[in-house]
Protein backbone atom coordinates (compact mmCIF):
# COMPACT_ATOMS: atom_id res chain seq x y z
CA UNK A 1 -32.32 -11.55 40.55
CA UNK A 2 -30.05 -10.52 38.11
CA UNK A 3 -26.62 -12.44 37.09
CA UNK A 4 -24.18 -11.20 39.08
CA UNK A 5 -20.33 -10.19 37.63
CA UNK A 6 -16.80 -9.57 39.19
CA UNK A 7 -15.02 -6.57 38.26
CA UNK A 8 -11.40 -6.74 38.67
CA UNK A 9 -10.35 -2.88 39.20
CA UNK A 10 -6.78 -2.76 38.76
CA UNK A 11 -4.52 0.23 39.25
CA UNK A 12 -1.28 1.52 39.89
CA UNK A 13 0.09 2.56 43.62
CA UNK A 14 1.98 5.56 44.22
CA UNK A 15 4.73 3.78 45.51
CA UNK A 16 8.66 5.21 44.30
CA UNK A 17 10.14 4.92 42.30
CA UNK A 18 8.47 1.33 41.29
CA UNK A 19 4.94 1.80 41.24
CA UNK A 20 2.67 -1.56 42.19
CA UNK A 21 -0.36 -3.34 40.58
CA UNK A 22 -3.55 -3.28 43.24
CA UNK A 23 -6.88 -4.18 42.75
CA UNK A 24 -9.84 -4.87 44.63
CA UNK A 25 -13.36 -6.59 43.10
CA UNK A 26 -16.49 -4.85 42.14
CA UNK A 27 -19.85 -6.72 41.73
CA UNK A 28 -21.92 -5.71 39.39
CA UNK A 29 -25.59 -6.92 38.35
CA UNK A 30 -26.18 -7.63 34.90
CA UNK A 31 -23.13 -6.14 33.61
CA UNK A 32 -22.83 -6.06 29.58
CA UNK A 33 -19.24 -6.63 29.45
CA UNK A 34 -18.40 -3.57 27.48
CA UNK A 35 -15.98 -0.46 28.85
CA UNK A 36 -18.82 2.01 28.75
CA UNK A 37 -20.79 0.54 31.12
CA UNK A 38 -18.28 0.04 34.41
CA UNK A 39 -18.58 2.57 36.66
CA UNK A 40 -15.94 4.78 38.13
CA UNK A 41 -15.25 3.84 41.61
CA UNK A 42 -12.99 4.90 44.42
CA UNK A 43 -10.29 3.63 47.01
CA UNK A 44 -8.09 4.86 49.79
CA UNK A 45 -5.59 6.54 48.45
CA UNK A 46 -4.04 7.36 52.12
CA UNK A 47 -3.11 3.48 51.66
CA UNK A 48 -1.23 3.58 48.13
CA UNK A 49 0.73 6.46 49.10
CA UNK A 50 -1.95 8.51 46.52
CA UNK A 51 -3.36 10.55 49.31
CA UNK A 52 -3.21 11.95 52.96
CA UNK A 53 -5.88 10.57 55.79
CA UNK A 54 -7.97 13.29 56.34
CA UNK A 55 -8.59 13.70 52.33
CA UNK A 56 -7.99 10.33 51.14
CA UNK A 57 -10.26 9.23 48.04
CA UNK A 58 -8.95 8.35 45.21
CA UNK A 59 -11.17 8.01 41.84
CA UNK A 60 -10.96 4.70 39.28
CA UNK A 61 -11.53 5.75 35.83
CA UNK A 62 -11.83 2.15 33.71
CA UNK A 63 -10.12 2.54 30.78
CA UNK A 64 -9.84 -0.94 29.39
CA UNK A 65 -11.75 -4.36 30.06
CA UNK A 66 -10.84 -8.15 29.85
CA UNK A 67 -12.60 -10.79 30.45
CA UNK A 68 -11.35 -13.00 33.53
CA UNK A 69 -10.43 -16.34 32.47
CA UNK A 70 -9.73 -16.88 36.25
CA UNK A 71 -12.79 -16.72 37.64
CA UNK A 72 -16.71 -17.18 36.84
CA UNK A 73 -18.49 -13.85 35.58
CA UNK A 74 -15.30 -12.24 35.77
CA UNK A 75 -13.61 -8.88 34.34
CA UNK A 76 -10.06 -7.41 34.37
CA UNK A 77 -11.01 -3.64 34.55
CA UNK A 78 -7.26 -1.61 33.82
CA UNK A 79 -8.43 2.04 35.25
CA UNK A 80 -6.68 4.97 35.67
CA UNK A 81 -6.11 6.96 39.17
CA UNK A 82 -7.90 10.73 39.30
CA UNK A 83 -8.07 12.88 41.69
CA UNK A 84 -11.59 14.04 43.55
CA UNK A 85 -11.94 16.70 40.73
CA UNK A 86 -11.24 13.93 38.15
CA UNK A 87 -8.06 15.04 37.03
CA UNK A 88 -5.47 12.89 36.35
CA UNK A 89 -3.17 12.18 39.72
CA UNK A 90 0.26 12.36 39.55
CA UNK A 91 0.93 9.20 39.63
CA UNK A 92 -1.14 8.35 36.54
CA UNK A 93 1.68 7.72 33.81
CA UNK A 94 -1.21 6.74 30.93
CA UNK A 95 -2.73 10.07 31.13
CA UNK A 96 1.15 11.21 29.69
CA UNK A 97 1.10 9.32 26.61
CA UNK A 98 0.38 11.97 23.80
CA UNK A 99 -0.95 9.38 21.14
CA UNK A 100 -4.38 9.80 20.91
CA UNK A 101 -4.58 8.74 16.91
CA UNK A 102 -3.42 5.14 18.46
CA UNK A 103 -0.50 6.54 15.59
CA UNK A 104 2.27 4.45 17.84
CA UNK A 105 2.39 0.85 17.96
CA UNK A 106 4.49 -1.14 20.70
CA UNK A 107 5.93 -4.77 21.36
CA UNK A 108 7.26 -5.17 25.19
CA UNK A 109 9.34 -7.93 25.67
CA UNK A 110 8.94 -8.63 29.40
CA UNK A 111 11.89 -10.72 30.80
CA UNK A 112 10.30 -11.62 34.72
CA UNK A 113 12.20 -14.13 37.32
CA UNK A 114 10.11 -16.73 39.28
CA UNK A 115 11.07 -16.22 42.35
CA UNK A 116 11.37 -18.61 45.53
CA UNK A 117 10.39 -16.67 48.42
CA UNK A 118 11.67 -19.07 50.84
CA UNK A 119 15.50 -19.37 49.65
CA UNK A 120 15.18 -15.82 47.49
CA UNK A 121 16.43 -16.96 44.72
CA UNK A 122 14.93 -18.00 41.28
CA UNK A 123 13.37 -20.85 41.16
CA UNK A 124 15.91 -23.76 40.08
CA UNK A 125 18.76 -22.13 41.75
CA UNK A 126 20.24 -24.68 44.46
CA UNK A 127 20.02 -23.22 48.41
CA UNK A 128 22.99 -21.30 49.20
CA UNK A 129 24.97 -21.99 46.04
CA UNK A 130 24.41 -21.54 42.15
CA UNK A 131 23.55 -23.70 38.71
CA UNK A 132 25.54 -24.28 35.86
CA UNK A 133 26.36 -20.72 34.43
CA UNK A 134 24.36 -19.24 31.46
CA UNK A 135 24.44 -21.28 28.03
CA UNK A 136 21.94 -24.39 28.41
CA UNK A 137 19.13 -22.25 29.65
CA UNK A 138 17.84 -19.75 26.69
CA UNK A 139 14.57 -21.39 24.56
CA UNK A 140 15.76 -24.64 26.61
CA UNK A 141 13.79 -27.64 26.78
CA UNK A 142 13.94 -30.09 29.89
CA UNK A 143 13.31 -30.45 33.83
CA UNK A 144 17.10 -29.27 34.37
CA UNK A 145 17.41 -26.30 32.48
CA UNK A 146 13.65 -24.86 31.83
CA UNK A 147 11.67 -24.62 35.41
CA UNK A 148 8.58 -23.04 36.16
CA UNK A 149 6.91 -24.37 32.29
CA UNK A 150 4.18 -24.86 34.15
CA UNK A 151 3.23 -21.10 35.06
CA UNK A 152 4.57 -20.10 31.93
CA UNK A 153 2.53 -22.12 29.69
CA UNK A 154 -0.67 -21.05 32.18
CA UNK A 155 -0.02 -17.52 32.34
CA UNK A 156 0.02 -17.76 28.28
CA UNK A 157 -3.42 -19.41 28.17
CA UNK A 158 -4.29 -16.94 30.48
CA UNK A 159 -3.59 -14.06 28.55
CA UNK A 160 -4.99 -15.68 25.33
CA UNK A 161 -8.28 -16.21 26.76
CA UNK A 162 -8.33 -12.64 27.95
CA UNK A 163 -8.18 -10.89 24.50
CA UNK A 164 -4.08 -10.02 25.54
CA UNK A 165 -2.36 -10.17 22.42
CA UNK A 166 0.99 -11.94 23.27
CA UNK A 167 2.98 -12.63 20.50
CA UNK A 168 4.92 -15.29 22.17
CA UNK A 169 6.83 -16.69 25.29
CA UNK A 170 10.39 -18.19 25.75
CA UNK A 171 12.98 -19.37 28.51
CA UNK A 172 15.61 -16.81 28.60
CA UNK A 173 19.16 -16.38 29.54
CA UNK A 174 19.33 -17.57 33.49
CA UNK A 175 17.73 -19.92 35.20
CA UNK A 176 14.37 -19.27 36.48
CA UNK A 177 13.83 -16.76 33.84
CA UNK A 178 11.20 -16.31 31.60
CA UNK A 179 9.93 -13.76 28.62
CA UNK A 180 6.44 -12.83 27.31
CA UNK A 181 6.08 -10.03 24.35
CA UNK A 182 2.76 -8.18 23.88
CA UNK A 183 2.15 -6.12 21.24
CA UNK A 184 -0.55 -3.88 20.59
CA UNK A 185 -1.90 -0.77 18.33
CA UNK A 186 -1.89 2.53 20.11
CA UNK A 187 0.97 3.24 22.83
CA UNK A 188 -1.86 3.57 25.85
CA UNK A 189 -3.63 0.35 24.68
CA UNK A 190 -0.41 -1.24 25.04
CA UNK A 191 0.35 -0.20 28.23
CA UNK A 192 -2.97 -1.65 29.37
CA UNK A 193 -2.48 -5.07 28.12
CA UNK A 194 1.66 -5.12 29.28
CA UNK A 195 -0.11 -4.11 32.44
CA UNK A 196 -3.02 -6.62 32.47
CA UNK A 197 -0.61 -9.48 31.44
CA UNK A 198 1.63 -8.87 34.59
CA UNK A 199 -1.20 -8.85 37.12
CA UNK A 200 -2.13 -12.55 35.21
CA UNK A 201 1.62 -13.32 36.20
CA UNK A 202 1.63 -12.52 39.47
CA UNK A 203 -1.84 -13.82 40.07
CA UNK A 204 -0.83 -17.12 38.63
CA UNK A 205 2.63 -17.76 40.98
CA UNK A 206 0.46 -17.16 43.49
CA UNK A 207 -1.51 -20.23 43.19
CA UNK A 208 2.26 -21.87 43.02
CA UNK A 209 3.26 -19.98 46.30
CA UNK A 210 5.95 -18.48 44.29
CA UNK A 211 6.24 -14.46 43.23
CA UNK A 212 7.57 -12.73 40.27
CA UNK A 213 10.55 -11.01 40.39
CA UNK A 214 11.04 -7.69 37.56
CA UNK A 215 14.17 -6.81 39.31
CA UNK A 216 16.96 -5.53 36.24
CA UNK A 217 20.06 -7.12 38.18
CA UNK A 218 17.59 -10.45 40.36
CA UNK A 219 21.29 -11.90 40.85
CA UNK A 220 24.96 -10.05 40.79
CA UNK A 221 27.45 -11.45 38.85
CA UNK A 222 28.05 -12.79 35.55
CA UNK A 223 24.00 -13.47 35.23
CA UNK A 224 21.79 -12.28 32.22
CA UNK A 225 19.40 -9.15 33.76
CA UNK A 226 15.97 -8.72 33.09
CA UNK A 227 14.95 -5.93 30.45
CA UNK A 228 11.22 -4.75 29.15
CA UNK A 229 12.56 -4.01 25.66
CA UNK A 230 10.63 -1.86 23.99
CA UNK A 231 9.80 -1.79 20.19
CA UNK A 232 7.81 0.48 18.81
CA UNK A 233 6.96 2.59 15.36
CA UNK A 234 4.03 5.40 13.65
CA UNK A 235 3.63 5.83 10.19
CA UNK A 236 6.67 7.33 9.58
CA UNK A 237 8.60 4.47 10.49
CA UNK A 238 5.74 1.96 9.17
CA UNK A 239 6.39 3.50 5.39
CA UNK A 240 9.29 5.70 5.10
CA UNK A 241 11.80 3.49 3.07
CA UNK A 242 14.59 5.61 3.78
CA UNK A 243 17.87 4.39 5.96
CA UNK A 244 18.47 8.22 6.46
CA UNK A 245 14.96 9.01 8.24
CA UNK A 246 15.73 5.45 11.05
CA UNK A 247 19.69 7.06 11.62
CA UNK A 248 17.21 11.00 12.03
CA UNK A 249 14.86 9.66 14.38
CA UNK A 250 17.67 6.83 16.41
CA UNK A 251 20.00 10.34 16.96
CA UNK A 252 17.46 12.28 18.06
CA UNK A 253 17.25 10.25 21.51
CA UNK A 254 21.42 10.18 21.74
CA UNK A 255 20.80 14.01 23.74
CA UNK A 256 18.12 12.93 25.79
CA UNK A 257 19.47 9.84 27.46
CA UNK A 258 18.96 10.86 30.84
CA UNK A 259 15.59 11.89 30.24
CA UNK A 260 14.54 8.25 28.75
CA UNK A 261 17.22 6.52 31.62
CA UNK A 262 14.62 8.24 34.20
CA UNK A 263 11.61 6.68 32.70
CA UNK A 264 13.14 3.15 32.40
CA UNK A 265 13.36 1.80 35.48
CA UNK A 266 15.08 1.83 38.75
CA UNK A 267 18.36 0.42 39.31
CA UNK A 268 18.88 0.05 35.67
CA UNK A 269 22.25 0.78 36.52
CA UNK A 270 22.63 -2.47 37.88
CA UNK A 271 21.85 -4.19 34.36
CA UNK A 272 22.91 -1.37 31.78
CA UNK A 273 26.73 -2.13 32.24
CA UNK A 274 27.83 -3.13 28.88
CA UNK A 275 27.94 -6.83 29.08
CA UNK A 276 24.94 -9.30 28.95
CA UNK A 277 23.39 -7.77 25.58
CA UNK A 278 23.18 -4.33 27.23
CA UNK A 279 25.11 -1.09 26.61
CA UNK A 280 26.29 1.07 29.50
CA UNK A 281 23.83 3.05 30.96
CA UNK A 282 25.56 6.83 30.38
CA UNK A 283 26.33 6.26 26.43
CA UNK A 284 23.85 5.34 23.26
CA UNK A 285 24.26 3.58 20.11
CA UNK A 286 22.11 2.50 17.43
CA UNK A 287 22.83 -0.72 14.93
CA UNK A 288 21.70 -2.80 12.58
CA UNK A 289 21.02 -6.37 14.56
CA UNK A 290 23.20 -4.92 17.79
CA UNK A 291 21.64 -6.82 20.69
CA UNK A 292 24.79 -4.59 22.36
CA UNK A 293 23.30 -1.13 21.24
CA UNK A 294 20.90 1.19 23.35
CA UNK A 295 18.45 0.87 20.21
CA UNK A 296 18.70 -1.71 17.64
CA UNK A 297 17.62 -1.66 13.95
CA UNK A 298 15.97 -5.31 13.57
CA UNK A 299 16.85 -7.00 9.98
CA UNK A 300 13.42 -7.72 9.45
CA UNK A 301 12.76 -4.17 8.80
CA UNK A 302 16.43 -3.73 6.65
CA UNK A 303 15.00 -6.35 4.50
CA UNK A 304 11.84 -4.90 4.00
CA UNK A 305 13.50 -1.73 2.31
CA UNK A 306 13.80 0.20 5.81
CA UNK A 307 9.96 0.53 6.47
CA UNK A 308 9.20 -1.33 9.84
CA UNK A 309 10.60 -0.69 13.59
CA UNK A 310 13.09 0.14 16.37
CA UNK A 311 13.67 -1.60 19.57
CA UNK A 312 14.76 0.78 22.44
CA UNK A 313 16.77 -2.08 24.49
CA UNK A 314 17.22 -0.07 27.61
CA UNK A 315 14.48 0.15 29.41
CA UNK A 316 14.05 -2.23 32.61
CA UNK A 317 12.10 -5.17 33.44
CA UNK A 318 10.60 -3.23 36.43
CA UNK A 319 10.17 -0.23 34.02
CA UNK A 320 6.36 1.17 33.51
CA UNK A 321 5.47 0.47 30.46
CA UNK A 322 2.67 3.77 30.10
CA UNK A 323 6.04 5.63 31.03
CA UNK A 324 8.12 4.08 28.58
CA UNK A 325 5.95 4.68 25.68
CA UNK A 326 5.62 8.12 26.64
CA UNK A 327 9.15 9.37 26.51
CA UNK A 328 9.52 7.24 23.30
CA UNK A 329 6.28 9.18 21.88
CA UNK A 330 7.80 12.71 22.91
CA UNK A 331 11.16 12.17 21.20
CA UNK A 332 9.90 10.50 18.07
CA UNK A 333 7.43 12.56 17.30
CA UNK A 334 10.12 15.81 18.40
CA UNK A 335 12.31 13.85 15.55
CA UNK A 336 9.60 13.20 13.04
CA UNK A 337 8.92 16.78 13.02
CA UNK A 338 12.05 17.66 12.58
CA UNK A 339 12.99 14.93 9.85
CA UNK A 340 14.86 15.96 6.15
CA UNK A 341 13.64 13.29 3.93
């Protein structure tokens, strides 16, 4: 008998407006490890709101592969969802992204609560009341103001062992709240491993019978939301040099705001208002190290002679990240097109 391997098939629901991870395990005997070689499989769509009863499978197209640090023998299979015909369904946001040159790269910062089911609150908050407010919290170190290290500093190792390129990891703004940033080459490969990395974080609160919260607004009031900024650049951007071609392409998303807004999350409202390092949600601005603009112009690529990358600051922690990329594809490479050098 052959060695036997788990294949973690992981897909997105058809759940709105948020879409949720799923997954469901696959053995397979002497698999080789590589993407080629895991089959397509199916599921119940009538079960993921992907398909009626009385016509309800759903195909699982594999699209990227991991190996499973969590278990023996194991894989993370990221698939897309097809229908019978294998077309793409319409709730499969990857098969959107128009980048097939891998020309786009992207960096997701993904701001997450840990969340305490029983009290529903983030984890460190007091029953029934609040902490300190926001100041001793951001990059903190200590058992008062950074809680929840522990599945933060897993989840990492997690990731690293997978092959998920994340770039880093820090305490943010409120209590309870956490950041990751992965970064990869190619907008759909990105997707796959911001997607991979949150079923790792949700998979590891569970073992600490705590959740993960990507709510934009977790708590109302004068509390830091939680945002999946989004930075991103093609060749243009990589190598232009030129301040004028960054202002081109940062106006061209100024009269499609509502277009992006619908792609970025739901109840960004909630967090877009202005205040806590956000602009409001119905007006856009673009500035040179303006954690307060819609898109911000990082120094790092200033000082580099204006060759480098923008960070779209809008969209939502709860945002899709296959989405994201692909309405930030379609206008850049609408502006690119368009650009006077």
């Amino acid at each position: 008998m052959g060695t036997k391997a788990k294949l973690e098939y992981i897909w997105l629901d058809g759940y709105r407006p948020t879409a949720n991870l799923r997954s469901k395990t696959k053995i397979v005997e002497d698999f080789s490890g590589k993407l080629e070689d895991a089959p397509i499989w199916s599921f119940d769509g009538s079960s993921t709101e992907q398909a009626e009863g009385n016509d309800s499978d759903c195909l699982l197209k594999p699209v990227a592969i991991f190996p499973d640090p969590g278990r023996k023998n194991g894989y993370l299979v990221m698939t897309e969802v097809l229908n019978p015909d294998s077309t793409p369904h319409e709730s499969n946001t990857r098969a959107t992204i128009d980048d097939d040159d891998d020309d786009f790269w992207f960096g997701f910062e993904q701001e997450y609560c840990i969340w305490d089911n029983e009290h529903n609150l983030p984890i460190g908050f007091p029953p029934g009341g609040f902490p300190a407010p926001q100041g001793p919290y951001y990059c903190s170190v200590g058992s008062e103001n950074a809680v929840g290290r522990e599945i933060v500093e897993e989840h990492l190792d997690l990731c690293l062992e997978a092959g998920i390129n994340v770039e880093g990891i820090n305490a943010e703004v409120m209590l309870g709240q956490w950041e990751y940033q992965v970064f990869a080459k190619g907008a759909k490969r990105a997707g796959d491993e911001a997607w991979v990395a949150r079923y790792l974080l949700a998979r590891t609160a569970e073992r600490y019978g705590y959740s993960i919260n990507l709510e934009p607004k977790p708590i109302k009031g004068d509390w830091n939301g939680s945002g999946m900024h989004a930075n991103f650049s093609n060749t243009l951007l990589r190598t232009c040099g030129s301040q004028s071609v960054f202002e081109q392409i940062c106006k061209a998303f100024e009269p499609v705001i509502d277009e992006h807004i619908a792609a970025y999350g739901a109840d960004n409202d909630q967090r877009l208002t202005g205040q806590h390092e956000t602009q409001s949600i119905d007006k856009f601005s673009y500035g040179v190290s303006d954690r307060g603009a819609s898109i911000r112009i990082g120094i790092a690529t200033v000082e580099a002679g204006w060759k480098g990358w923008l960070e779209d600051r809008r969209p939502a922690s709860n945002a899709d990240p296959y989405r994201v990329a692909g309405i930030i594809v379609k206008t850049v490479k609408g502006a690119s097109a368009n650009i006077k050098a």
